[in-house]
N, C-alpha and C. Protein backbone atom coordinates (compact mmCIF):
# COMPACT_ATOMS: atom_id res chain seq x y z
N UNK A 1 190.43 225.42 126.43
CA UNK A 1 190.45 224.20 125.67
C UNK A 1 189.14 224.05 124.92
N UNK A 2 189.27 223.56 123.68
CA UNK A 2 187.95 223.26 123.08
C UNK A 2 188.34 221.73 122.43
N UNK A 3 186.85 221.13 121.88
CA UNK A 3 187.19 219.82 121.28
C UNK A 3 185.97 220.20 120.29
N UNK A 4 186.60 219.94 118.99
CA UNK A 4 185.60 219.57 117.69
C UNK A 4 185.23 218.51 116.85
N UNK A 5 183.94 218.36 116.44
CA UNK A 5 184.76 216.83 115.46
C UNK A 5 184.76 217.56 114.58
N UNK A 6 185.62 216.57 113.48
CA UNK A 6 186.12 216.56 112.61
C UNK A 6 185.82 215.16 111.85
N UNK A 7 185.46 215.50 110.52
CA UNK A 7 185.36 214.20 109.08
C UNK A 7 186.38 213.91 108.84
N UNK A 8 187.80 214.41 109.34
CA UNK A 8 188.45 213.68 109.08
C UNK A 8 189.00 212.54 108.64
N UNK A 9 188.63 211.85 109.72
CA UNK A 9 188.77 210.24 109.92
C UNK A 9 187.76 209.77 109.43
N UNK A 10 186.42 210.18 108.65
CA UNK A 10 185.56 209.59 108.03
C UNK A 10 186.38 209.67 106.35
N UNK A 11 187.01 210.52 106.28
CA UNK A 11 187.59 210.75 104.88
C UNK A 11 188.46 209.93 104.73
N UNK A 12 189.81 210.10 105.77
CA UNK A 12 190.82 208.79 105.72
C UNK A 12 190.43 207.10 105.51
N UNK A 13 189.24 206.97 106.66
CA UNK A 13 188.23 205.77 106.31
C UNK A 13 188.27 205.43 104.75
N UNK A 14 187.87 206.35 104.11
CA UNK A 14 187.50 206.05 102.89
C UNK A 14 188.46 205.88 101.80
N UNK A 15 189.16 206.78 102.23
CA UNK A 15 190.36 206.45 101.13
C UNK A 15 191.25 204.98 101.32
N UNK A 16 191.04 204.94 102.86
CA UNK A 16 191.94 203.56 102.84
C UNK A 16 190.84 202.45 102.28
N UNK A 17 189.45 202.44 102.16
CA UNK A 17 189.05 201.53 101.42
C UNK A 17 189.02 201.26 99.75
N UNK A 18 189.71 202.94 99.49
CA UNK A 18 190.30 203.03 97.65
C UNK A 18 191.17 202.61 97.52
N UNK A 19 192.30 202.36 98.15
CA UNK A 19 193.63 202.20 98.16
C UNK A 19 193.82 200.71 98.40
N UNK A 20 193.40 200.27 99.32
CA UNK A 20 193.24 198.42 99.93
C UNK A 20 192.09 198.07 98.73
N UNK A 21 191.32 198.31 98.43
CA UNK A 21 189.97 197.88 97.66
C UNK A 21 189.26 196.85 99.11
N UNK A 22 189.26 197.43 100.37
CA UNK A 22 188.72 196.59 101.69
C UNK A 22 187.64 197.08 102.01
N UNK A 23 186.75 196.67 102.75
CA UNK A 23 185.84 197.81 103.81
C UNK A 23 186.52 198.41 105.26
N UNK A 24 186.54 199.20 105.55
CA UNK A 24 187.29 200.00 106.42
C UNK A 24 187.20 198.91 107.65
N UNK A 25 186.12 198.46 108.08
CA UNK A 25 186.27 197.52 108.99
C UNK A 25 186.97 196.37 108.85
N UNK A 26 187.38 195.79 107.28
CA UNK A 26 188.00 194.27 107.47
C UNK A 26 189.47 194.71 107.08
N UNK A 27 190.07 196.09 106.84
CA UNK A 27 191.25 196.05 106.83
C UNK A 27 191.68 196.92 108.28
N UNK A 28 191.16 197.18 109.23
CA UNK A 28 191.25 197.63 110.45
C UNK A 28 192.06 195.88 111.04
N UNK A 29 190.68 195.11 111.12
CA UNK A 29 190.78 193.76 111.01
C UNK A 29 191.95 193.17 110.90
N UNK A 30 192.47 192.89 110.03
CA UNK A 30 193.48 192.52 109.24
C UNK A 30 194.68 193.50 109.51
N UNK A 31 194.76 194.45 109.12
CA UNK A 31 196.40 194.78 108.81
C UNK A 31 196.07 196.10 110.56
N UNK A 32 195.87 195.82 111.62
CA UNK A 32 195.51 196.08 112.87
C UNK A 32 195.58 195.16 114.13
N UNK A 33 194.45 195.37 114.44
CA UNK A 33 193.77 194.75 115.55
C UNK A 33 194.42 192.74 115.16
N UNK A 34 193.96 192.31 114.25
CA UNK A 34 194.53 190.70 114.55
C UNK A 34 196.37 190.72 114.73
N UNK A 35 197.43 191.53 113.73
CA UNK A 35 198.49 191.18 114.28
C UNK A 35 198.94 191.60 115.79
N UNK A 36 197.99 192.81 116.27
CA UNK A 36 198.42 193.14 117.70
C UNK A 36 198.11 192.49 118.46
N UNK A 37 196.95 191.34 118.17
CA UNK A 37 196.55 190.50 118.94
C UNK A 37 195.08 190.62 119.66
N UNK A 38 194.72 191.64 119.19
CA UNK A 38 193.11 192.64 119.59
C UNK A 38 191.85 191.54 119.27
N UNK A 39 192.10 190.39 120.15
CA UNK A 39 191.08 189.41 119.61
C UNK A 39 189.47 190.07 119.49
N UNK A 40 189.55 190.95 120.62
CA UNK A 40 188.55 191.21 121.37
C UNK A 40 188.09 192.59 120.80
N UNK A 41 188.48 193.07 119.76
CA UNK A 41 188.45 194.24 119.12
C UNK A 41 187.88 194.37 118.10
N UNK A 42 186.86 195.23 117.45
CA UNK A 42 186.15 195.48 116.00
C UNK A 42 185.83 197.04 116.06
N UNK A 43 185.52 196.91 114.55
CA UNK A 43 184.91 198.14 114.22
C UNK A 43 183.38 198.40 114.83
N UNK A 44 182.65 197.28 114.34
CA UNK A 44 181.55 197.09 114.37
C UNK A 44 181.21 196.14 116.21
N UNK A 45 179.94 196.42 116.66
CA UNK A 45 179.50 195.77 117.99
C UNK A 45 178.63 194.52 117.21
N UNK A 46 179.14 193.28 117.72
CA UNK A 46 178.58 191.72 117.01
C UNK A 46 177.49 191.58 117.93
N UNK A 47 176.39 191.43 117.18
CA UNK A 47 175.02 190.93 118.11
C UNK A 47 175.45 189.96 119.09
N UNK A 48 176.25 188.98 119.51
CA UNK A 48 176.54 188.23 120.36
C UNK A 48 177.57 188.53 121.47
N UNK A 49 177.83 190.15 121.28
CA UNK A 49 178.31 190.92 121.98
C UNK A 49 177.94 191.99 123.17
N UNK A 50 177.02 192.35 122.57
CA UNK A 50 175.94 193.39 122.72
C UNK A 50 175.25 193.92 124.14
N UNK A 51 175.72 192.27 124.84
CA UNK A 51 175.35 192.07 126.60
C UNK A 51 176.33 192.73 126.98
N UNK A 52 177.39 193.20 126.55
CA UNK A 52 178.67 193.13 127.26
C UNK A 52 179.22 194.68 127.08
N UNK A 53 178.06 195.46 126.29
CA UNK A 53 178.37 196.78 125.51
C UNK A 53 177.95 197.20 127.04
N UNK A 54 178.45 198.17 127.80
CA UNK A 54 178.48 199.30 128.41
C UNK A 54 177.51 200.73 128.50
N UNK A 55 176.48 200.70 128.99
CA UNK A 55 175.65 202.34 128.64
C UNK A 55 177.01 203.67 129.22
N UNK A 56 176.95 204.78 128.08
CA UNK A 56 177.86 205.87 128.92
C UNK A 56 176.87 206.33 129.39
N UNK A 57 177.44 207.02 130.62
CA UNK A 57 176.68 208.11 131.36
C UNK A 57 177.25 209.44 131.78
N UNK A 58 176.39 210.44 132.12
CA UNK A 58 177.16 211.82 132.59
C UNK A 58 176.22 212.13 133.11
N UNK A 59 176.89 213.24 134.32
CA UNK A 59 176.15 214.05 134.71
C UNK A 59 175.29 215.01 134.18
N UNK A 60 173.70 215.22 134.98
CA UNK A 60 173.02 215.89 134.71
C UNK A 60 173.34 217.59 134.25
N UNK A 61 174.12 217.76 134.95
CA UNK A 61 174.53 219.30 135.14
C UNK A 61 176.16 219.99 135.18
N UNK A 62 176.54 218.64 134.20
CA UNK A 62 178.03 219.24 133.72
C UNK A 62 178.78 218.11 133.98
């Protein structure tokens, strides 16, 4: 198994902001996360959030 990134989704990003004329975050927003009900959901981490962000962690040695 391998995993790569990929720009993909930085490319799609972008085009959906040519196509909507949106910023990728307020049509995520909008035609997403608010009709599913994702109150609690963004693109972006809101400074009044920020307590609540999570550190990841991993092991030292795999």
């Amino acid at each position: 198994e391998k995993f790569t990134y990929s720009e993909g989704l930085d490319v799609l990003g972008y085009f959906i902001e040519i196509v909507s004329g949106k910023p990728f975050d307020v049509f995520l927003h909008d035609h997403l996360f608010e009709p599913l009900g994702m109150e609690d959901t963004g693109f972006y981490l809101p400074p009044e959030k920020a307590d609540r962000l999570v550190a990841v962690q991993k092991p030292e040695d795999g």
